[in-house]
N, C-alpha and C. Protein backbone atom coordinates (compact mmCIF):
# COMPACT_ATOMS: atom_id res chain seq x y z
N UNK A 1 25.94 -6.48 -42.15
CA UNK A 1 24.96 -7.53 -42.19
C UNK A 1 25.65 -8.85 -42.55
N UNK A 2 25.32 -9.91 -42.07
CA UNK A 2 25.97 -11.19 -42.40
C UNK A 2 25.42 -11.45 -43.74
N UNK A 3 26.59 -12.41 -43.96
CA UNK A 3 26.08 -12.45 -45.57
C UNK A 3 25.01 -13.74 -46.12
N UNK A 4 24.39 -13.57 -47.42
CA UNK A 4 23.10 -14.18 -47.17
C UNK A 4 23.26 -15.51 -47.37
N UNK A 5 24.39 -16.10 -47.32
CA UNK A 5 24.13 -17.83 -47.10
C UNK A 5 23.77 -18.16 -45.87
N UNK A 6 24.11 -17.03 -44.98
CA UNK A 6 24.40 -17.52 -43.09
C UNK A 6 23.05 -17.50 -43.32
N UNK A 7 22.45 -16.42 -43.36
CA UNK A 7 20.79 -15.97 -43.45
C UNK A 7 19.93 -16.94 -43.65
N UNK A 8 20.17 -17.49 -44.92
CA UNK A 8 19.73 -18.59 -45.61
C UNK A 8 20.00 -19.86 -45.02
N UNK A 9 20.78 -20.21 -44.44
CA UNK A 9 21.25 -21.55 -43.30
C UNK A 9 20.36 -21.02 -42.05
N UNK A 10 20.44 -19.99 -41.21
CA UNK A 10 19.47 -19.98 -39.89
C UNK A 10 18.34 -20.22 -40.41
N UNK A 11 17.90 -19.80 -41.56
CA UNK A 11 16.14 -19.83 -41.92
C UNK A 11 15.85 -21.17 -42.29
N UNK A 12 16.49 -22.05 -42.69
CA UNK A 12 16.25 -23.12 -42.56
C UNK A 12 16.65 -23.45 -40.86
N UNK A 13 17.64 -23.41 -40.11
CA UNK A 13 17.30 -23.61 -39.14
C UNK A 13 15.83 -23.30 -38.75
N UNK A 14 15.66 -22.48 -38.55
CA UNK A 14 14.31 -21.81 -37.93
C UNK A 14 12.90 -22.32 -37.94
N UNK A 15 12.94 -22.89 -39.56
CA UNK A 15 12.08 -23.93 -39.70
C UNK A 15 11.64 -24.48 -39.22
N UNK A 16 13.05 -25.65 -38.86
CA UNK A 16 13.08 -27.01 -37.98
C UNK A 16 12.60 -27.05 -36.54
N UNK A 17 13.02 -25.47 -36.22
CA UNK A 17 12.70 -25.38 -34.82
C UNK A 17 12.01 -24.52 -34.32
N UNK A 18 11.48 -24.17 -33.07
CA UNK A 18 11.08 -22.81 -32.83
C UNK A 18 11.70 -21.72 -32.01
N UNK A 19 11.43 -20.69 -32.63
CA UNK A 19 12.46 -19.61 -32.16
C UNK A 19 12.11 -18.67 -31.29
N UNK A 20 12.62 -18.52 -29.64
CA UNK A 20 12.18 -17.89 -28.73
C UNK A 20 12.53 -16.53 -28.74
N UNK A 21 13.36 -16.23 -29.29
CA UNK A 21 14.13 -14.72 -29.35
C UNK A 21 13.20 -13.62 -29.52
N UNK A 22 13.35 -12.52 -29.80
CA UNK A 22 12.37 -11.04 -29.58
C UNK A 22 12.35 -11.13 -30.70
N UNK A 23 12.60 -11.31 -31.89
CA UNK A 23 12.78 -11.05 -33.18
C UNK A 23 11.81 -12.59 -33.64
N UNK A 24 12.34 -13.51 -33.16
CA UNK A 24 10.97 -14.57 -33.65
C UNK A 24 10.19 -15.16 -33.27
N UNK A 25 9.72 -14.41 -31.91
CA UNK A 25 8.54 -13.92 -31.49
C UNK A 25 7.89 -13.18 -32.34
N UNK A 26 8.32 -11.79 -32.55
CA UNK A 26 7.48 -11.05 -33.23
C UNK A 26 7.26 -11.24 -34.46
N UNK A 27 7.97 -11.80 -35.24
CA UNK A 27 7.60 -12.62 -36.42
C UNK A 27 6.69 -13.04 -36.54
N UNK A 28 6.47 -13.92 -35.73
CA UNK A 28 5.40 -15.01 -35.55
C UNK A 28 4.00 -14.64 -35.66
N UNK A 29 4.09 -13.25 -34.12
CA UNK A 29 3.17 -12.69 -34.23
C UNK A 29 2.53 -12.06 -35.38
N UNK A 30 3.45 -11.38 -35.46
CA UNK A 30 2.44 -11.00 -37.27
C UNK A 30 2.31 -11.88 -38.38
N UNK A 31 3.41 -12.69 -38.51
CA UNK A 31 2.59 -13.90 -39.52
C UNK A 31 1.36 -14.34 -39.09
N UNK A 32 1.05 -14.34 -38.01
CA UNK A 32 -0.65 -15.26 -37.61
C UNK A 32 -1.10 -14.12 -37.91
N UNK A 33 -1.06 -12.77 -37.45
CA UNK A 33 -2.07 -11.71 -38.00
C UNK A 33 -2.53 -12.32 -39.41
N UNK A 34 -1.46 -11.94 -40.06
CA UNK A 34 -1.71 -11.41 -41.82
C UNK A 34 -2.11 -12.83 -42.22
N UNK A 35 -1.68 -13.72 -41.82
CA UNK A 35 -2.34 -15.22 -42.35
C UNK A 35 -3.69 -15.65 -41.64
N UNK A 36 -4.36 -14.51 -40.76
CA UNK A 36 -5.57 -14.44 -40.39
C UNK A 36 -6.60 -13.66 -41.17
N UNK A 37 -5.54 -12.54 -41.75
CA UNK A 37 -6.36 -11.42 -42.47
C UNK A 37 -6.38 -10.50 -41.66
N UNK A 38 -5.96 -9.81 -40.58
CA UNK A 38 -5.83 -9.33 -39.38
C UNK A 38 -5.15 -8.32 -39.70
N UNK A 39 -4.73 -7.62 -41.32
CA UNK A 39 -3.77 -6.76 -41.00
C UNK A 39 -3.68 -5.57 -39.85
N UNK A 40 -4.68 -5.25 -39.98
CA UNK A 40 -4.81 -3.71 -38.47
C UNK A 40 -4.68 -4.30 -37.35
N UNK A 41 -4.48 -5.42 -37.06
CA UNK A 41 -3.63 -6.21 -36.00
C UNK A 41 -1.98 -6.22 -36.08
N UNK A 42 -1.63 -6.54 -36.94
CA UNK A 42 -0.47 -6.27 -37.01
C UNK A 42 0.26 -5.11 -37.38
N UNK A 43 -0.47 -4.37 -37.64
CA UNK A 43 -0.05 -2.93 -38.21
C UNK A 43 -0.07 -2.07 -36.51
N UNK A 44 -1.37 -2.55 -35.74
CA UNK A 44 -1.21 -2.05 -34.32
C UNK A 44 -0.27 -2.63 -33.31
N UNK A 45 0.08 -3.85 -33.39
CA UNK A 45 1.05 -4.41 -32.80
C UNK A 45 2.56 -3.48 -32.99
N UNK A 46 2.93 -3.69 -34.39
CA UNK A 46 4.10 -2.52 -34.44
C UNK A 46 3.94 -1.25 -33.84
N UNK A 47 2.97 -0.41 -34.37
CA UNK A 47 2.78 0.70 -33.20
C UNK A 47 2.77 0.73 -32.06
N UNK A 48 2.36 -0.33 -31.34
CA UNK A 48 2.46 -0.45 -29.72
C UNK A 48 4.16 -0.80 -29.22
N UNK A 49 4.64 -1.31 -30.43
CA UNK A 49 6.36 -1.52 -29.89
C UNK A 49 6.83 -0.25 -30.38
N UNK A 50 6.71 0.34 -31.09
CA UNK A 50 7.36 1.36 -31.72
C UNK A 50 7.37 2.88 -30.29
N UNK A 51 5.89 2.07 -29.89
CA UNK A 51 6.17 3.55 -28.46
C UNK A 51 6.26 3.03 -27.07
N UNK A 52 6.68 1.43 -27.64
CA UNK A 52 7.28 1.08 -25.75
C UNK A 52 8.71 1.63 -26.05
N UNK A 53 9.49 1.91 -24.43
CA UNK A 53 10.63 1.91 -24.66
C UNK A 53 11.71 0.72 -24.01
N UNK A 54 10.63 -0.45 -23.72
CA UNK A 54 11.73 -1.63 -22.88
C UNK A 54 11.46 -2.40 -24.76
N UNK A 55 10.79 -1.66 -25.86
CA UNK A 55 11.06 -2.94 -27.07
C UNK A 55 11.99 -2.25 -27.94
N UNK A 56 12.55 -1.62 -27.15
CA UNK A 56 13.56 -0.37 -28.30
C UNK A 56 14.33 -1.41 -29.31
N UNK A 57 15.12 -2.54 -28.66
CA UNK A 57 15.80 -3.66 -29.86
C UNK A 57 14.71 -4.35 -30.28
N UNK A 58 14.07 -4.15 -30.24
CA UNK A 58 13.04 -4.56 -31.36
C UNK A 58 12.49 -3.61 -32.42
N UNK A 59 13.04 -2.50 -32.56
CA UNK A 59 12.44 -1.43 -33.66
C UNK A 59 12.93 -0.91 -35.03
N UNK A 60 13.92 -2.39 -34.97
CA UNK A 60 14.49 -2.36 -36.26
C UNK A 60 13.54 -3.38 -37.48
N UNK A 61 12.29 -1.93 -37.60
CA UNK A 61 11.16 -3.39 -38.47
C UNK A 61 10.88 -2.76 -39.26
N UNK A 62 11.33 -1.67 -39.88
CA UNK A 62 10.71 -1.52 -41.20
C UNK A 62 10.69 -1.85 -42.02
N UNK A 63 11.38 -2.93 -42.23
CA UNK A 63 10.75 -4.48 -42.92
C UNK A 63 9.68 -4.95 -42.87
N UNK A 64 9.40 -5.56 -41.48
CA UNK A 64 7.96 -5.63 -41.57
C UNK A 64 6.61 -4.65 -41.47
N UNK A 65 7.02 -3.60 -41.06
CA UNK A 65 5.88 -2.67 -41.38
C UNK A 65 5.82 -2.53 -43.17
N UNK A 66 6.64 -2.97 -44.15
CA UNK A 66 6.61 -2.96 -45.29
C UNK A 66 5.87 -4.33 -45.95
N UNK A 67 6.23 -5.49 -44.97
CA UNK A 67 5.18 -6.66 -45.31
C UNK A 67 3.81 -6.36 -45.18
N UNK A 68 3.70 -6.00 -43.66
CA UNK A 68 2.14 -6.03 -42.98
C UNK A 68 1.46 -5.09 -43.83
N UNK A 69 2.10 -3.87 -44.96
CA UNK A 69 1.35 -3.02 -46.06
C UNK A 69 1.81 -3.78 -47.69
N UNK A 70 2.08 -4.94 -47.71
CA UNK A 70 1.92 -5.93 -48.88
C UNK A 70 2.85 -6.51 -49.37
N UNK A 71 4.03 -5.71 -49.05
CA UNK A 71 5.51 -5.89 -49.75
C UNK A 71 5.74 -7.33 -49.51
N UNK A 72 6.27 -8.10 -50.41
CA UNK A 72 6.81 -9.71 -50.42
C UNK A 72 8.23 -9.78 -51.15
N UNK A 73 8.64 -8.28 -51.43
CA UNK A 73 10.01 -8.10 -51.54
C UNK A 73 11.41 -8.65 -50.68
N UNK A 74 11.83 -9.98 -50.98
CA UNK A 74 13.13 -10.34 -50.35
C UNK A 74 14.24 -9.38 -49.94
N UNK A 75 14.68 -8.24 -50.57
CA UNK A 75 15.22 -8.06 -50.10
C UNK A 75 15.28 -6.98 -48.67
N UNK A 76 13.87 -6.79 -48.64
CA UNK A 76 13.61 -6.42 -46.93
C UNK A 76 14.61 -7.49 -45.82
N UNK A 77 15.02 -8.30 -46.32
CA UNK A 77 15.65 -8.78 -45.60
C UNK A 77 17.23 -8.45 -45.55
N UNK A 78 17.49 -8.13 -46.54
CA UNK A 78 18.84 -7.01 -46.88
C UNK A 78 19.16 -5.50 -46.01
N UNK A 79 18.52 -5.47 -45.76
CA UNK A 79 18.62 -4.19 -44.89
C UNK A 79 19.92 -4.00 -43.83
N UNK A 80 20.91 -3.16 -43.85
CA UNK A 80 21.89 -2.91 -43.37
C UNK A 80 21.88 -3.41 -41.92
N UNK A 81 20.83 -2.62 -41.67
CA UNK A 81 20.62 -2.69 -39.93
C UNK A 81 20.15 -3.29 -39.28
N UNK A 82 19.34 -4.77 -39.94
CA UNK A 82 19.00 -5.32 -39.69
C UNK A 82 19.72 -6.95 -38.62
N UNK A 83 19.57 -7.25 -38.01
CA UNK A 83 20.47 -8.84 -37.25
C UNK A 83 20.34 -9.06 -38.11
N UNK A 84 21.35 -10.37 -38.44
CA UNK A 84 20.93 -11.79 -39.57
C UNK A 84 20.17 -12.11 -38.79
N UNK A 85 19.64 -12.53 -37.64
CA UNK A 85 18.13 -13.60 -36.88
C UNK A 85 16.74 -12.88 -37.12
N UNK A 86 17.02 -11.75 -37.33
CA UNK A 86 15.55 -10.95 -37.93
C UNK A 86 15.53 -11.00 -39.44
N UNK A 87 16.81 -10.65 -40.46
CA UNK A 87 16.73 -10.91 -41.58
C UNK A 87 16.44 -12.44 -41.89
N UNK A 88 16.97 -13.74 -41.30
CA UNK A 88 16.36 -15.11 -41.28
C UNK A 88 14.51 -14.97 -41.27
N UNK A 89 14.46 -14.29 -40.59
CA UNK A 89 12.48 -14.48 -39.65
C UNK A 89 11.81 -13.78 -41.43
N UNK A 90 12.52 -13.09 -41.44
CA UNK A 90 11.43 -12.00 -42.58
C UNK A 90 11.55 -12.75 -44.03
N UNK A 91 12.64 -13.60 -44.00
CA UNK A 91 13.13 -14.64 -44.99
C UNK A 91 11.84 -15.20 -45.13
N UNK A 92 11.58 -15.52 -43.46
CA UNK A 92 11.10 -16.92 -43.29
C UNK A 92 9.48 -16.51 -43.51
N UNK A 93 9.00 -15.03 -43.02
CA UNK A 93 7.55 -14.35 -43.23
C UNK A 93 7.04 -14.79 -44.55
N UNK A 94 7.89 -13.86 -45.16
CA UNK A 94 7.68 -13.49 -46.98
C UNK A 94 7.31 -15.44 -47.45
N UNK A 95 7.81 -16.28 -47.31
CA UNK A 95 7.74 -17.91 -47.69
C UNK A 95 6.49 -18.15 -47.02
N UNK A 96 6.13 -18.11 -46.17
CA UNK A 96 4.57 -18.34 -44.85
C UNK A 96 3.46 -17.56 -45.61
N UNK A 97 3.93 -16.60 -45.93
CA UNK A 97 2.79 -15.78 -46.52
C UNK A 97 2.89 -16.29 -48.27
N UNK A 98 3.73 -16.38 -49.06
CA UNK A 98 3.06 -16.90 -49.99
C UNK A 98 3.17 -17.97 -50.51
N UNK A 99 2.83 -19.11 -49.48
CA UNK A 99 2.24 -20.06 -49.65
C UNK A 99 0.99 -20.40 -50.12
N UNK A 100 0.53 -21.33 -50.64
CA UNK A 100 -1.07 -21.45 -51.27
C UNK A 100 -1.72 -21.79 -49.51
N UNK A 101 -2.87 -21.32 -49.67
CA UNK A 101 -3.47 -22.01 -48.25
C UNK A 101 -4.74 -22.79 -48.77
């Protein structure tokens, strides 16, 4: 895993910009779930990638299947197997979500 300054530098990238990739795409997507209140939206969304097989590089999320059930634990983003551009996104979840709204 890259180490967490890089992490910490893309996620501020990421910020600034928006991120087209499969990984912050799906980010995204479930941040609007859960910042809708939508969790069984996003909890079904993962299940529907979890049994395609063209989202197979995308099924490194049990990170976020650990958000979308409450977790705001950083170091979900630590995860071995994770990209640094997905560990950046989940950086970037966990901050989106506890924000005051």
């Amino acid at each position: 895993m890259a180490c967490t300054h890089t992490i910490h530098v893309l996620r501020d990238q990421v910020r600034l910009t928006e991120n087209h990739s499969g990984s912050g795409r799906l980010c995204l997507e479930v941040t609007t779930h859960l910042l809708d209140g939508n969790t069984g939206d996003a909890t079904s969304l993962l299940q529907q990638l979890a049994a395609d097989p063209k989202a197979a590089h995308l099924r490194n999320f049990v990170s976020l299947q650990a958000i979308v059930a409450g977790s705001r634990d950083r170091s979900l983003a630590s995860e071995p197997e994770l990209h640094y551009t997905m560990a950046a996104e989940i950086l970037l979840l966990i901050e989106r979500l506890e924000q005051p709204r």
